[in-house]
C-alpha atoms as a PDB file:
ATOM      1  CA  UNK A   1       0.879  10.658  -6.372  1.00  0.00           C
ATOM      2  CA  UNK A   2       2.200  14.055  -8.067  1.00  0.00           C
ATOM      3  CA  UNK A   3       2.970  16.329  -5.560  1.00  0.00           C
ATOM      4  CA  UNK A   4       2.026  19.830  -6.180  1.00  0.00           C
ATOM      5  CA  UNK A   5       4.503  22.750  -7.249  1.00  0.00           C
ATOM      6  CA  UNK A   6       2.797  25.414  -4.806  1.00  0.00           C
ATOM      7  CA  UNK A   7       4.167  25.497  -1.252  1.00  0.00           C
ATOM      8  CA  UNK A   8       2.590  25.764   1.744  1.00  0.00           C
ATOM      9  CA  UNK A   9       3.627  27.870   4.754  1.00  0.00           C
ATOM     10  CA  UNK A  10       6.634  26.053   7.182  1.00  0.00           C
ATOM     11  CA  UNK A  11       3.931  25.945   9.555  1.00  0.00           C
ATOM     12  CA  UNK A  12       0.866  24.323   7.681  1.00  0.00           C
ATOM     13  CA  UNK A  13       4.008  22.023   7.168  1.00  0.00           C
ATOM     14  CA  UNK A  14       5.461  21.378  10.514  1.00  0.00           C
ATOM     15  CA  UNK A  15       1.874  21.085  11.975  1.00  0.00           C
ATOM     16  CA  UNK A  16       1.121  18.489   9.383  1.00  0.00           C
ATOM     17  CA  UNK A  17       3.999  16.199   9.785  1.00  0.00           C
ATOM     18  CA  UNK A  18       3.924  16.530  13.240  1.00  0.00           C
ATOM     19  CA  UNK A  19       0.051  15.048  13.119  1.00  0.00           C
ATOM     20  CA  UNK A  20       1.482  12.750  10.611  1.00  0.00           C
ATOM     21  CA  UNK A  21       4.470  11.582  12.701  1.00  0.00           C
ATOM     22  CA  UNK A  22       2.059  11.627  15.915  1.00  0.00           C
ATOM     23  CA  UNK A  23      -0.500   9.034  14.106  1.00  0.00           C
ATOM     24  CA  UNK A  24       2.749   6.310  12.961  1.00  0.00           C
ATOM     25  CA  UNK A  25       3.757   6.677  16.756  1.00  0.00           C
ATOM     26  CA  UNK A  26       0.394   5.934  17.967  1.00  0.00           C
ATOM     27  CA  UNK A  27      -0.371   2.886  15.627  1.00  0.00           C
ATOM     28  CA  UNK A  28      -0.548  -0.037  18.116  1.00  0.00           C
ATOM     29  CA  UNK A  29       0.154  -3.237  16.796  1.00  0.00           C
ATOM     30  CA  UNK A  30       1.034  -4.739  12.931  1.00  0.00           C
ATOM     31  CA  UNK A  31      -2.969  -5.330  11.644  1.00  0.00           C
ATOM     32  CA  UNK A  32      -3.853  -1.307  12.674  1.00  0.00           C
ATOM     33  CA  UNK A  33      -0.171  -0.385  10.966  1.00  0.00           C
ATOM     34  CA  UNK A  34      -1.153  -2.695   7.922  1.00  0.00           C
ATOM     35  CA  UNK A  35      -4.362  -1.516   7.878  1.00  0.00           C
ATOM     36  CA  UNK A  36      -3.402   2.529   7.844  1.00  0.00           C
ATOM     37  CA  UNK A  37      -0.608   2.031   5.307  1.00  0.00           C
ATOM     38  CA  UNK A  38      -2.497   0.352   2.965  1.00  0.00           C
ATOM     39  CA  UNK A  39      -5.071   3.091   2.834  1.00  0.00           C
ATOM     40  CA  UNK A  40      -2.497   6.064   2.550  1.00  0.00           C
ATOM     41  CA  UNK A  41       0.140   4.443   0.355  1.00  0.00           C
ATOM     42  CA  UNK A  42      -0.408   2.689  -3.090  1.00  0.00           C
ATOM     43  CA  UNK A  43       0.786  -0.533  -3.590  1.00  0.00           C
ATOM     44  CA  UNK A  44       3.867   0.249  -5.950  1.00  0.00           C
ATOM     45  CA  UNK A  45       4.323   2.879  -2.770  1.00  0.00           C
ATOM     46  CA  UNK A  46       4.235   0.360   0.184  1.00  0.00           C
ATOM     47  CA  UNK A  47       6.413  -1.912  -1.869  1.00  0.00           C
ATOM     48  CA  UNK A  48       8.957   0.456  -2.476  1.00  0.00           C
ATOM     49  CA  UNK A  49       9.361   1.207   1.350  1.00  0.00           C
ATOM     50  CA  UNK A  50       8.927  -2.546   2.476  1.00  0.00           C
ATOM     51  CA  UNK A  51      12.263  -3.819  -0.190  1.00  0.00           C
ATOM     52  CA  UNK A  52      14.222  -0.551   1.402  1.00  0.00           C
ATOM     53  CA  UNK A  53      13.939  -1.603   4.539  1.00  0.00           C
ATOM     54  CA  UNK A  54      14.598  -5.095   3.495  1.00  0.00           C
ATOM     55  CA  UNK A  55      17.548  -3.912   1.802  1.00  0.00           C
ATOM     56  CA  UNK A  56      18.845  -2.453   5.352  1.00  0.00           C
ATOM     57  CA  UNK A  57      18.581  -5.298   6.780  1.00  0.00           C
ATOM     58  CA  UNK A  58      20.233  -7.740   3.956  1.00  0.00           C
ATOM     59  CA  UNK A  59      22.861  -5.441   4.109  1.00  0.00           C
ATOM     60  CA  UNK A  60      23.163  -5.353   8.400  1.00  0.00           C
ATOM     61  CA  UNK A  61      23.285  -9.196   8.193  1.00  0.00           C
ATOM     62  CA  UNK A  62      26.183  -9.186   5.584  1.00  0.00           C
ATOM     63  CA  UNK A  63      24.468 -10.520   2.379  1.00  0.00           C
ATOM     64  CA  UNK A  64      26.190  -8.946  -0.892  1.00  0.00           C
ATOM     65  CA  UNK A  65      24.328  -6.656  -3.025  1.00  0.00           C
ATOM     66  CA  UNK A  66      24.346  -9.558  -5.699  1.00  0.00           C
ATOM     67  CA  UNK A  67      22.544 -11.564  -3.298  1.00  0.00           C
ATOM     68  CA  UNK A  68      20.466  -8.256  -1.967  1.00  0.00           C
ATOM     69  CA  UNK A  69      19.728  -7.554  -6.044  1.00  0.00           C
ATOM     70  CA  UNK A  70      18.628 -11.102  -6.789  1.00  0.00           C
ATOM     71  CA  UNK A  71      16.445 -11.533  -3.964  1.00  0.00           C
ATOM     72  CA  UNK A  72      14.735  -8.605  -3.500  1.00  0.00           C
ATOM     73  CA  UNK A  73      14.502  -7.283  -7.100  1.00  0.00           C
ATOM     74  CA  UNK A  74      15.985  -4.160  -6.750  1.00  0.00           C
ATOM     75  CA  UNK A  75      18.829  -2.173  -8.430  1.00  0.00           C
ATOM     76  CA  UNK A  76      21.717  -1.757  -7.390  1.00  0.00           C
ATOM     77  CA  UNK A  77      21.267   2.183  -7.211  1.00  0.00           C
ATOM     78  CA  UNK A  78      18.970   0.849  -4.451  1.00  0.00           C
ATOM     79  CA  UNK A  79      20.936  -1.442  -2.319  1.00  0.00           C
ATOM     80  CA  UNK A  80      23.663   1.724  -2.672  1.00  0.00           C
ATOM     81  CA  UNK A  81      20.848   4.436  -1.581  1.00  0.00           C
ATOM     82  CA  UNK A  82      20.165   2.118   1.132  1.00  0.00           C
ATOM     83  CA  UNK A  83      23.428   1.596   2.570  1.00  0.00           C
ATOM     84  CA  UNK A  84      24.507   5.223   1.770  1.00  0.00           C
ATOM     85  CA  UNK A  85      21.553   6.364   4.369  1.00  0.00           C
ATOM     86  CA  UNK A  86      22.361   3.760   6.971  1.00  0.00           C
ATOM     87  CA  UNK A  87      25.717   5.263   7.304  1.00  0.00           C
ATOM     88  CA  UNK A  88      24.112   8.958   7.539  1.00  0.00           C
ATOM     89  CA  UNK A  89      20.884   8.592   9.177  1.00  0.00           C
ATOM     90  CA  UNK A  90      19.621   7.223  12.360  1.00  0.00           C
ATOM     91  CA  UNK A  91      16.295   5.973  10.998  1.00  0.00           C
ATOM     92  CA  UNK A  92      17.441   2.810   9.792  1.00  0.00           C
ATOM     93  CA  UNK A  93      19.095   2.296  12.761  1.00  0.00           C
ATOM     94  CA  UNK A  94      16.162   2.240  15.123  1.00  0.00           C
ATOM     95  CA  UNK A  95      13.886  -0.113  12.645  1.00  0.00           C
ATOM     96  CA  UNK A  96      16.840  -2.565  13.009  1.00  0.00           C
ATOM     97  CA  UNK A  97      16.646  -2.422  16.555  1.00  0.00           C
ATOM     98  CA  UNK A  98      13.191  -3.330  16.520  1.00  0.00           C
ATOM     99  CA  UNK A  99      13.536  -5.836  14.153  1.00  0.00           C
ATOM    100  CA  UNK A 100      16.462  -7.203  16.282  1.00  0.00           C
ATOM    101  CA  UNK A 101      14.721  -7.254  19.557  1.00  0.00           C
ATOM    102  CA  UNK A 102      11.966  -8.630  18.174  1.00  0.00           C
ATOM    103  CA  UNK A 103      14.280 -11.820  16.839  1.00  0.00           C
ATOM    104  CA  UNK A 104      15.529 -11.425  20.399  1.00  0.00           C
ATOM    105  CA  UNK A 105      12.376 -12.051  22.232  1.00  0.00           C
ATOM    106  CA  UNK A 106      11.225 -14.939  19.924  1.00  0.00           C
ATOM    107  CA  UNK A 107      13.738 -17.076  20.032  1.00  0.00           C
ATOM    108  CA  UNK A 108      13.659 -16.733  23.567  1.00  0.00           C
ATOM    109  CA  UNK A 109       9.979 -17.242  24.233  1.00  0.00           C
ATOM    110  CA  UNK A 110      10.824 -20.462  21.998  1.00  0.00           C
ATOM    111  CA  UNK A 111      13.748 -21.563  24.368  1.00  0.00           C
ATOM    112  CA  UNK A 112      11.291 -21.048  27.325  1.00  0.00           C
ATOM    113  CA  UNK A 113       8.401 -22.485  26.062  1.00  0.00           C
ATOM    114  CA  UNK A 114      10.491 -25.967  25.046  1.00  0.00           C
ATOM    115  CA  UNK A 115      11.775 -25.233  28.966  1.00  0.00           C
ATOM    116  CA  UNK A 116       8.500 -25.805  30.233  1.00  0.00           C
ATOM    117  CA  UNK A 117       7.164 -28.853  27.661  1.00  0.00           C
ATOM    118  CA  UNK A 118      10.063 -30.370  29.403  1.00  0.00           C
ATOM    119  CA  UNK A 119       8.420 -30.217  32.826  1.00  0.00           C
END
């Protein structure tokens, strides 16, 4: 997508991220998220944004950027991009938190669900 050269007011622009930022926050589970992004983003698009945050989190659990670059097919202008923002930004920050407590919870529902086969 080419975005256009003509601006629009600051707040046609606020009001449109806003509704924008509004509809991610409201997106309920992975299938509606899937679903949405897919429609909005092209392919080459959603890719690009899936191997950055893969990148982040390569990078949070210590893997080199060889390994990062190898594995994920990405430059190394990327893996630098990436970890360049995770030291600025917050918004890498809170995906890994997710992604975190969601390793969290299911390796404990695992543990507690061997608990009870047990029994």
């Amino acid at each position: 997508m080419q975005l256009s050269k003509k601006k629009i007011s600051q707040r046609v622009e606020r009001q449109i991220f806003n509704i924008f930022y509004q509809v991610i926050a409201d997106i309920r589970n992975p299938q509606e998220a899937k679903t949405f992004l897919e429609d909005i983003l092209t392919k080459a698009e959603l890719e690009a944004l899936t191997k950055r945050l893969a990148v982040a989190l390569f990078l949070e659990k210590g893997r080199s950027y060889d390994n990062i670059k190898n594995t994920l097919r990405v430059s190394s202008a990327t893996v630098a991009t990436v970890a360049e923002q995770m030291k600025k930004g917050k918004g890498f920050e809170i995906a890994l938190k997710k992604i975190k407590a969601g390793e969290w919870a299911e390796r404990w529902t695992k543990r507690i669900g061997k608990a009870f086969k047990g029994k």
